[in-house]
N, C-alpha and C. Protein backbone atom coordinates (compact mmCIF):
# COMPACT_ATOMS: atom_id res chain seq x y z
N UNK A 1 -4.62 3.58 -21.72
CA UNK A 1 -3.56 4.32 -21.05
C UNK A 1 -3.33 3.80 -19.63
N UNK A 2 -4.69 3.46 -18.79
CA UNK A 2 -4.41 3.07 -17.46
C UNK A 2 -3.33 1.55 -17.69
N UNK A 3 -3.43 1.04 -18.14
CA UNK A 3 -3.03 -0.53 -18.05
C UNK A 3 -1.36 -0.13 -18.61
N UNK A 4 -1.09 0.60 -19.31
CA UNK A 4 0.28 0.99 -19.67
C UNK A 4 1.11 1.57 -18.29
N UNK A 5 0.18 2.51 -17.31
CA UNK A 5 0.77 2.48 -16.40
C UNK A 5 1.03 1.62 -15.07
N UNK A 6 -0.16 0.82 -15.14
CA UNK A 6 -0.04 -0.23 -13.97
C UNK A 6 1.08 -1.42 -14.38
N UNK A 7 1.65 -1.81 -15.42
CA UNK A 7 2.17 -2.96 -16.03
C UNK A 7 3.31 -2.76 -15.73
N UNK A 8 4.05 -1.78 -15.85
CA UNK A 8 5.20 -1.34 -15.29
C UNK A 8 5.24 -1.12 -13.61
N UNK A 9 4.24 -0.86 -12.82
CA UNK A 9 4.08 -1.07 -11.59
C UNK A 9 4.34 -2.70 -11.16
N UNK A 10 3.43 -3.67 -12.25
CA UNK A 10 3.47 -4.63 -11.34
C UNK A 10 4.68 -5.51 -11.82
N UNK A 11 5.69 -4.94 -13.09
CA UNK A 11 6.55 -5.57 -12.99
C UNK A 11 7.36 -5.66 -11.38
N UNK A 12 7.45 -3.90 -11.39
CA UNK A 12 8.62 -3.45 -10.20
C UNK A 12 7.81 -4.26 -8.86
N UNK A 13 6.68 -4.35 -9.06
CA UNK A 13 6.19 -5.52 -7.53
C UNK A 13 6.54 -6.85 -7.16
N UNK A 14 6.69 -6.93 -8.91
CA UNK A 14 6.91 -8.77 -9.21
C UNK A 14 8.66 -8.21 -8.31
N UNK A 15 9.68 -7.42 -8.73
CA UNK A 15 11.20 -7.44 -8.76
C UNK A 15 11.09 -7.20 -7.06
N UNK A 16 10.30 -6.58 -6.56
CA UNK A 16 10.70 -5.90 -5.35
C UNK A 16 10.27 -6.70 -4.42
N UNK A 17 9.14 -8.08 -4.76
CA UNK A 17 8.36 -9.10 -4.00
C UNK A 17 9.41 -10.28 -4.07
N UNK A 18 9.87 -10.57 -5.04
CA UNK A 18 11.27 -11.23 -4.69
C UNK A 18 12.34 -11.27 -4.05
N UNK A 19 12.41 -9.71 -4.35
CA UNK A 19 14.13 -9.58 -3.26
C UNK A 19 13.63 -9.31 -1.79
N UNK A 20 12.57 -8.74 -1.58
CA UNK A 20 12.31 -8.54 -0.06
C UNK A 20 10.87 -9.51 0.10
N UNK A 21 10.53 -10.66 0.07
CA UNK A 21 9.24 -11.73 0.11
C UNK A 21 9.35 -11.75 2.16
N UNK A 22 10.35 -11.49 2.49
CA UNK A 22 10.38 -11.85 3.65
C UNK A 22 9.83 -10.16 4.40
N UNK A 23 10.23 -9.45 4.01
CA UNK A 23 9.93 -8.04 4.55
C UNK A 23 8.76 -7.86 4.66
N UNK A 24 7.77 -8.72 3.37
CA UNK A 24 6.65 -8.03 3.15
C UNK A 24 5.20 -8.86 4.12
N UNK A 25 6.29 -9.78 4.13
CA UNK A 25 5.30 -10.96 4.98
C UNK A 25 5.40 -10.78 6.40
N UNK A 26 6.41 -10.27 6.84
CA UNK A 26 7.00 -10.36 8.25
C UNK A 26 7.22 -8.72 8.97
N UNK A 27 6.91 -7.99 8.23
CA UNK A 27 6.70 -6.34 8.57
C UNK A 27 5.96 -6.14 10.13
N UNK A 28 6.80 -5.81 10.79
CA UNK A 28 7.03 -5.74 12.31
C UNK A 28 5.63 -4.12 12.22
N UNK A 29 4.56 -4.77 12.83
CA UNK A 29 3.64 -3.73 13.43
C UNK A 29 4.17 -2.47 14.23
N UNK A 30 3.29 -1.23 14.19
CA UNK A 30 4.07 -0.07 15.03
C UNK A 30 3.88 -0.25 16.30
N UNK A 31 5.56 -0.56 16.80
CA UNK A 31 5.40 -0.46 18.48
C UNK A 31 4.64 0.44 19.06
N UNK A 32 3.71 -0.22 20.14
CA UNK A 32 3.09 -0.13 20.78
C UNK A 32 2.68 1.52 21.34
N UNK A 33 4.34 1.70 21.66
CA UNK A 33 4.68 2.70 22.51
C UNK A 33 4.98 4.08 21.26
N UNK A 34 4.92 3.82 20.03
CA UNK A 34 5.12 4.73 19.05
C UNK A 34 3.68 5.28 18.31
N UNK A 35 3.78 6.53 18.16
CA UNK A 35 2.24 6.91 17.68
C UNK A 35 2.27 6.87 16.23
N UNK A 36 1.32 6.41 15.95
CA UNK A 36 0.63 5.98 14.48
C UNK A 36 -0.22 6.57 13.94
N UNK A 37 -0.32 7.06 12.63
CA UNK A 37 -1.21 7.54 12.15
C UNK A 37 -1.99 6.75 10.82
N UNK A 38 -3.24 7.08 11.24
CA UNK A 38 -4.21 5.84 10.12
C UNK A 38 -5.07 6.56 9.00
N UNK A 39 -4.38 6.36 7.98
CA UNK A 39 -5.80 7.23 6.99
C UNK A 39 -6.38 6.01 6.33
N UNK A 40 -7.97 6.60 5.86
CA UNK A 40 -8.58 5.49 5.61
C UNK A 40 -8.12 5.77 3.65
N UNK A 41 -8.28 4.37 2.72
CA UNK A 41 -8.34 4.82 1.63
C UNK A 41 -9.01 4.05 0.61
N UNK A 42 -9.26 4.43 -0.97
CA UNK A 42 -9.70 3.18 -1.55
C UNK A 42 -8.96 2.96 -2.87
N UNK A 43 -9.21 2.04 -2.62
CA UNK A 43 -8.57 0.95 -4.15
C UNK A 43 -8.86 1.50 -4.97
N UNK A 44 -8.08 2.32 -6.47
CA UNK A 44 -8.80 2.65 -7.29
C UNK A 44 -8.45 0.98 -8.67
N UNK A 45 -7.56 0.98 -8.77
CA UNK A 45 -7.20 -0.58 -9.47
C UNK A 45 -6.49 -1.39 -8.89
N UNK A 46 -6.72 -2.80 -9.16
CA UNK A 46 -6.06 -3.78 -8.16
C UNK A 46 -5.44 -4.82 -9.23
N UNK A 47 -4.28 -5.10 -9.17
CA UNK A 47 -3.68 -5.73 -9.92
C UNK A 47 -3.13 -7.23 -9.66
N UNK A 48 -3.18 -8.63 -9.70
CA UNK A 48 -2.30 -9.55 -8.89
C UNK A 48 -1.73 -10.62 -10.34
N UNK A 49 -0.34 -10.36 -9.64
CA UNK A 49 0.50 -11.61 -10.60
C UNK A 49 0.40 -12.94 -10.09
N UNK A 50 -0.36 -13.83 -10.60
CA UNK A 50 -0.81 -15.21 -9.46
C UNK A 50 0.49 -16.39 -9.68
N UNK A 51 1.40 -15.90 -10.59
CA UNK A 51 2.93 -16.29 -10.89
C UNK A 51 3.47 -16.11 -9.66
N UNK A 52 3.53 -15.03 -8.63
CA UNK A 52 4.37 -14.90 -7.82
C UNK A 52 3.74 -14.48 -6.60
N UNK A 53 2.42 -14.57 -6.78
CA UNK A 53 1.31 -13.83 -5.64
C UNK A 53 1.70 -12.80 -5.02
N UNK A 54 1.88 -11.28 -5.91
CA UNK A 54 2.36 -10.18 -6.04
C UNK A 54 0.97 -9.56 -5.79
N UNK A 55 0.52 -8.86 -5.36
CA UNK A 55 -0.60 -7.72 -5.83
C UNK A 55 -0.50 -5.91 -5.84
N UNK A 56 -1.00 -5.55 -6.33
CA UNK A 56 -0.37 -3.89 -6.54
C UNK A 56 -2.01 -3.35 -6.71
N UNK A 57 -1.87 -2.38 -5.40
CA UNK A 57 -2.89 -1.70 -5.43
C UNK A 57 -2.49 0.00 -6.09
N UNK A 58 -3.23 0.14 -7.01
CA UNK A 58 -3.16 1.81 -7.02
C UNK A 58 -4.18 2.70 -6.15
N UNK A 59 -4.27 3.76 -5.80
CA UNK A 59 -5.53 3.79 -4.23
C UNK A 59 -4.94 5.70 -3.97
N UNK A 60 -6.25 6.13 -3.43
CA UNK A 60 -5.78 7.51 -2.77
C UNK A 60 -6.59 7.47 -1.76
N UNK A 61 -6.96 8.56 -1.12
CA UNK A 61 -7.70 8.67 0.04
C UNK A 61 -9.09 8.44 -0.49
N UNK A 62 -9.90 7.94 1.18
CA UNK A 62 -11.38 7.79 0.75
C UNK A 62 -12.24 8.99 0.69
N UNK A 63 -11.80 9.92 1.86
CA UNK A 63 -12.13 11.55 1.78
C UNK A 63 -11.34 12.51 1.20
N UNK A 64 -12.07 13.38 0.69
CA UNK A 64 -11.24 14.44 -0.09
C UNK A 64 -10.24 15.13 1.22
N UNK A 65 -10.57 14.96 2.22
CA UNK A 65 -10.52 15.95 3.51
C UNK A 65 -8.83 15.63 3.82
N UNK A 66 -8.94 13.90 3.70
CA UNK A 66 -7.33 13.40 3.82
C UNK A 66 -6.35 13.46 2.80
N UNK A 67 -6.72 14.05 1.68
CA UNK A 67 -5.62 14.20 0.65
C UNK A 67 -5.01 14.88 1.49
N UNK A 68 -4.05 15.93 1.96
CA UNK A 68 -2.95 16.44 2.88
C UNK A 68 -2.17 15.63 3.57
N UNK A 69 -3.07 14.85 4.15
CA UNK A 69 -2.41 13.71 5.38
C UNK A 69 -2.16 12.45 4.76
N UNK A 70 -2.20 12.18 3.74
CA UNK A 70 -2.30 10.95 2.82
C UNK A 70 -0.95 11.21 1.65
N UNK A 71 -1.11 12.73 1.45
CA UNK A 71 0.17 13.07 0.60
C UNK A 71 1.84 13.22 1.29
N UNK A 72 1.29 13.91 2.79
CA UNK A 72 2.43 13.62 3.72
C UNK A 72 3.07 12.48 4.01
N UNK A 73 1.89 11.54 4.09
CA UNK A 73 2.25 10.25 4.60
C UNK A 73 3.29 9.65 3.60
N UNK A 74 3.16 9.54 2.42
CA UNK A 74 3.56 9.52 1.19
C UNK A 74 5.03 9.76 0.99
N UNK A 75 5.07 10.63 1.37
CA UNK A 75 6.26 11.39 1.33
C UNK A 75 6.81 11.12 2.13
N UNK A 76 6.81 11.07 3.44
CA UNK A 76 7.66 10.52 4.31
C UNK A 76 8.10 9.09 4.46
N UNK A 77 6.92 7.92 3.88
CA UNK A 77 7.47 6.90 4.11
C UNK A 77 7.55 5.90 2.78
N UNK A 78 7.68 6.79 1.89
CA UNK A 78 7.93 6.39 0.19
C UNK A 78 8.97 5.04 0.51
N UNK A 79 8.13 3.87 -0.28
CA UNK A 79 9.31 2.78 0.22
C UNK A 79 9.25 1.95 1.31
N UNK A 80 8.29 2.28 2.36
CA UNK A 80 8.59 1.77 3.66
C UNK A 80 7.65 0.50 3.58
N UNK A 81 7.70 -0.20 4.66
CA UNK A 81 7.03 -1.42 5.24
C UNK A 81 6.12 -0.53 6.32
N UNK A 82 5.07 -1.37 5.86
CA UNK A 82 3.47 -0.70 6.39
C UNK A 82 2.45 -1.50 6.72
N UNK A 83 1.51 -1.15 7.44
CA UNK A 83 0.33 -2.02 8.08
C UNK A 83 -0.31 -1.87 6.94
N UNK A 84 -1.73 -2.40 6.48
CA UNK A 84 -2.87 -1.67 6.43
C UNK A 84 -4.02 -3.05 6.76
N UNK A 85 -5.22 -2.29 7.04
CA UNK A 85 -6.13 -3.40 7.57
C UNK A 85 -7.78 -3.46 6.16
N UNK A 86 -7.52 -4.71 6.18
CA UNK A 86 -9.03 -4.91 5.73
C UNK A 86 -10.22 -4.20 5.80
N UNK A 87 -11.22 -4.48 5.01
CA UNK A 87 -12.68 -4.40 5.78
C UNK A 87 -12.85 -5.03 6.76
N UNK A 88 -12.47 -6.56 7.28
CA UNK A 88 -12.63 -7.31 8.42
C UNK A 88 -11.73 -6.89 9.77
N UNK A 89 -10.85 -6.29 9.21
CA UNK A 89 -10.04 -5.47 10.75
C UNK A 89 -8.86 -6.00 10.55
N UNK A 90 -8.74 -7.11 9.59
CA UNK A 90 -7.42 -7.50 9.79
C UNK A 90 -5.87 -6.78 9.34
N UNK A 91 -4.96 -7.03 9.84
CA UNK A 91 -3.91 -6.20 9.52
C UNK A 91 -3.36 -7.31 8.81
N UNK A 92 -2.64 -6.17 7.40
CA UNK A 92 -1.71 -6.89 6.79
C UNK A 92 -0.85 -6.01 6.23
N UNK A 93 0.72 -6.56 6.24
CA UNK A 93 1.88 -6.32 5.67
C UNK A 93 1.66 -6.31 4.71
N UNK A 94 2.37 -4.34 4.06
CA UNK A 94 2.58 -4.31 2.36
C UNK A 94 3.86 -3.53 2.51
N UNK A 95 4.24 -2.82 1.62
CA UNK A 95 5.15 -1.65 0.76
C UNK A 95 4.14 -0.42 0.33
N UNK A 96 4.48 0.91 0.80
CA UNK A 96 3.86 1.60 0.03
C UNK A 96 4.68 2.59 -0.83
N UNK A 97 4.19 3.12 -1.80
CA UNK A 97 5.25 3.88 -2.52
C UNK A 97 4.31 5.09 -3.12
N UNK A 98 4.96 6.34 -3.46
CA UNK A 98 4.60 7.50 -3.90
C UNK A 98 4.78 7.33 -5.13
N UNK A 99 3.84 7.74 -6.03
CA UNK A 99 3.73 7.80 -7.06
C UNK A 99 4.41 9.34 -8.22
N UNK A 100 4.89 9.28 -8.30
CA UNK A 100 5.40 10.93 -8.70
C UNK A 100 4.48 11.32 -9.68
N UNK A 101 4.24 10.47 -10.40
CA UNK A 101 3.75 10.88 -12.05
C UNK A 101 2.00 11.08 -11.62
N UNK A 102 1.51 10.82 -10.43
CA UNK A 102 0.33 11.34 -10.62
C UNK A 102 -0.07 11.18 -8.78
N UNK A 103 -0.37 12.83 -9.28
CA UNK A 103 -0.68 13.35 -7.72
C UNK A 103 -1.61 12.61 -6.66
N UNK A 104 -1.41 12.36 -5.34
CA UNK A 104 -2.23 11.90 -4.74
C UNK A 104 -2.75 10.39 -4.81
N UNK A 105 -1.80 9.93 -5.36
CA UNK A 105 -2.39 8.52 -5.40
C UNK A 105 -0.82 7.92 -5.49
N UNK A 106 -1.28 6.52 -4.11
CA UNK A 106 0.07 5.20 -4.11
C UNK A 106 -0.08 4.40 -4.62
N UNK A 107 0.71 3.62 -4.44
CA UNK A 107 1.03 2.36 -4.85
C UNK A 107 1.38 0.88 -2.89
N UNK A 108 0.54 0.78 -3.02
CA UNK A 108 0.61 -0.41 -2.26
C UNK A 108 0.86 -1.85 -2.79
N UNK A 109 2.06 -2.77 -2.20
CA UNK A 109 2.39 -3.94 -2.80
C UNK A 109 2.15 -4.91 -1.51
N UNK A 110 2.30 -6.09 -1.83
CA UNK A 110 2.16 -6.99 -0.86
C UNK A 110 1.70 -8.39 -1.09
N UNK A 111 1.73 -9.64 -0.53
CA UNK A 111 1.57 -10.67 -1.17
C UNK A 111 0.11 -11.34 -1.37
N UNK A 112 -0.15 -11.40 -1.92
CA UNK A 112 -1.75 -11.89 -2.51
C UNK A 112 -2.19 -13.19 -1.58
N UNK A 113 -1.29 -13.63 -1.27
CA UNK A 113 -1.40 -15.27 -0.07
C UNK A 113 -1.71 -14.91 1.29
N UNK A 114 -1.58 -13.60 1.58
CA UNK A 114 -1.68 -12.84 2.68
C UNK A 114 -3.31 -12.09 2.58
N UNK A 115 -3.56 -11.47 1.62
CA UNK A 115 -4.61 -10.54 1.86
C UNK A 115 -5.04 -10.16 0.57
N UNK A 116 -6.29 -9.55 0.50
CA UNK A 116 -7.04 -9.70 -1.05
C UNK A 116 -7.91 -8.02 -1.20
N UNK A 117 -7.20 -7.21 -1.71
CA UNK A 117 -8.35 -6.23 -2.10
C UNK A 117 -9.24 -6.40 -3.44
N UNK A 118 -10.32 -5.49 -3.80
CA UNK A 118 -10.97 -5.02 -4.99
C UNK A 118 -10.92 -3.75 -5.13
N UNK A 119 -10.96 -3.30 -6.25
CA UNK A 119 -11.47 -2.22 -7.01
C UNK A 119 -12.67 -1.41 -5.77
N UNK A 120 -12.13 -0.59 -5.68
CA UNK A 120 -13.20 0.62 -4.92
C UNK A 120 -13.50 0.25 -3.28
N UNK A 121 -12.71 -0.81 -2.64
CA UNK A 121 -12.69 -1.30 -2.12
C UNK A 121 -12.12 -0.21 -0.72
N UNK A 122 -12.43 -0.08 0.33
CA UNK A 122 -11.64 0.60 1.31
C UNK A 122 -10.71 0.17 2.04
N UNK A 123 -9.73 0.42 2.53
CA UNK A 123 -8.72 0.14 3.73
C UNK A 123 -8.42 1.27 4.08
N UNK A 124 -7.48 0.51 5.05
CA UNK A 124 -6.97 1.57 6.70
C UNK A 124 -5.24 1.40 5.96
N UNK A 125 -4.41 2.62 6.01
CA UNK A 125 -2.93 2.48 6.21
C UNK A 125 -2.66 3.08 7.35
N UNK A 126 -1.96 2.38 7.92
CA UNK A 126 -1.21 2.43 9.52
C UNK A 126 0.48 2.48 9.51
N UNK A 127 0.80 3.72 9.83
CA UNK A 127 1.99 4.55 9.47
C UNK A 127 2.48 4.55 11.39
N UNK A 128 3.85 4.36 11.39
CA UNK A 128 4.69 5.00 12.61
C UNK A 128 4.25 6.44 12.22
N UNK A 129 4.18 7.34 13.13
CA UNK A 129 4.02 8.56 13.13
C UNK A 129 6.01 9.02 13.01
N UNK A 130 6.53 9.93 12.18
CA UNK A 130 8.74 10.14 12.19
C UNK A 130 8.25 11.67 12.63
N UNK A 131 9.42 11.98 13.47
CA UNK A 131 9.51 12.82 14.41
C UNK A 131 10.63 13.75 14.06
């Protein structure tokens, strides 16, 4: 059942890594002067099309504590261009998207030539704080 739903994810990564390859690579960090909010989270499956060096993370929060702030986040920036950082600190440009069909958990896209998660793996998403 899991793989029926990710396959259709990583088509729409493969379609959406094409038309925007430049967005995803070039995603302008949150000014300086704008407040950001960071939840930490983990990889629950990690997917990469090495055809188009697509990768699609499925992922929720790492604490139960941030599901609220992780579902907000979600919601507000369904779609958007986003930080998130490594285990090593590094920041990298993805897409994140809300998942409707199952609570509490995104969808992060972004290019595999850029940055590499695993399975159970943690990161940071780094959100403009919208006002």
């Amino acid at each position: 059942m899991k793989n029926l739903l990710l396959g259709p994810a990583i088509a729409f990564g493969t379609i959406l890594a094409t038309l925007s390859a430049g967005s995803l690579q070039n995603a302008a960090p949150a000014d300086s002067n704008t407040p950001v909010h960071t939840i930490l989270c983990r990889a629950l499956e990690v997917k990469t099309d090495p055809k188009t060096d697509v990768t699609v993370v499925l992922f929720h929060q790492a604490s139960k504590a941030d599901g609220p702030a992780l579902s907000e986040m979600l919601k507000s920036n369904d779609g958007a261009n986003i930080e998130f950082f490594t285990s090593d600190g590094k920041p990298h440009a993805a897409t994140v998207f809300r998942l409707d069909t199952c609570f509490g958990r995104g969808l992060l896209v972004f290019s595999s030539a850029t940055a590499h998660l695993n399975a159970r793996e943690q990161f940071s998403i780094r959100v403009a704080v919208r006002g």
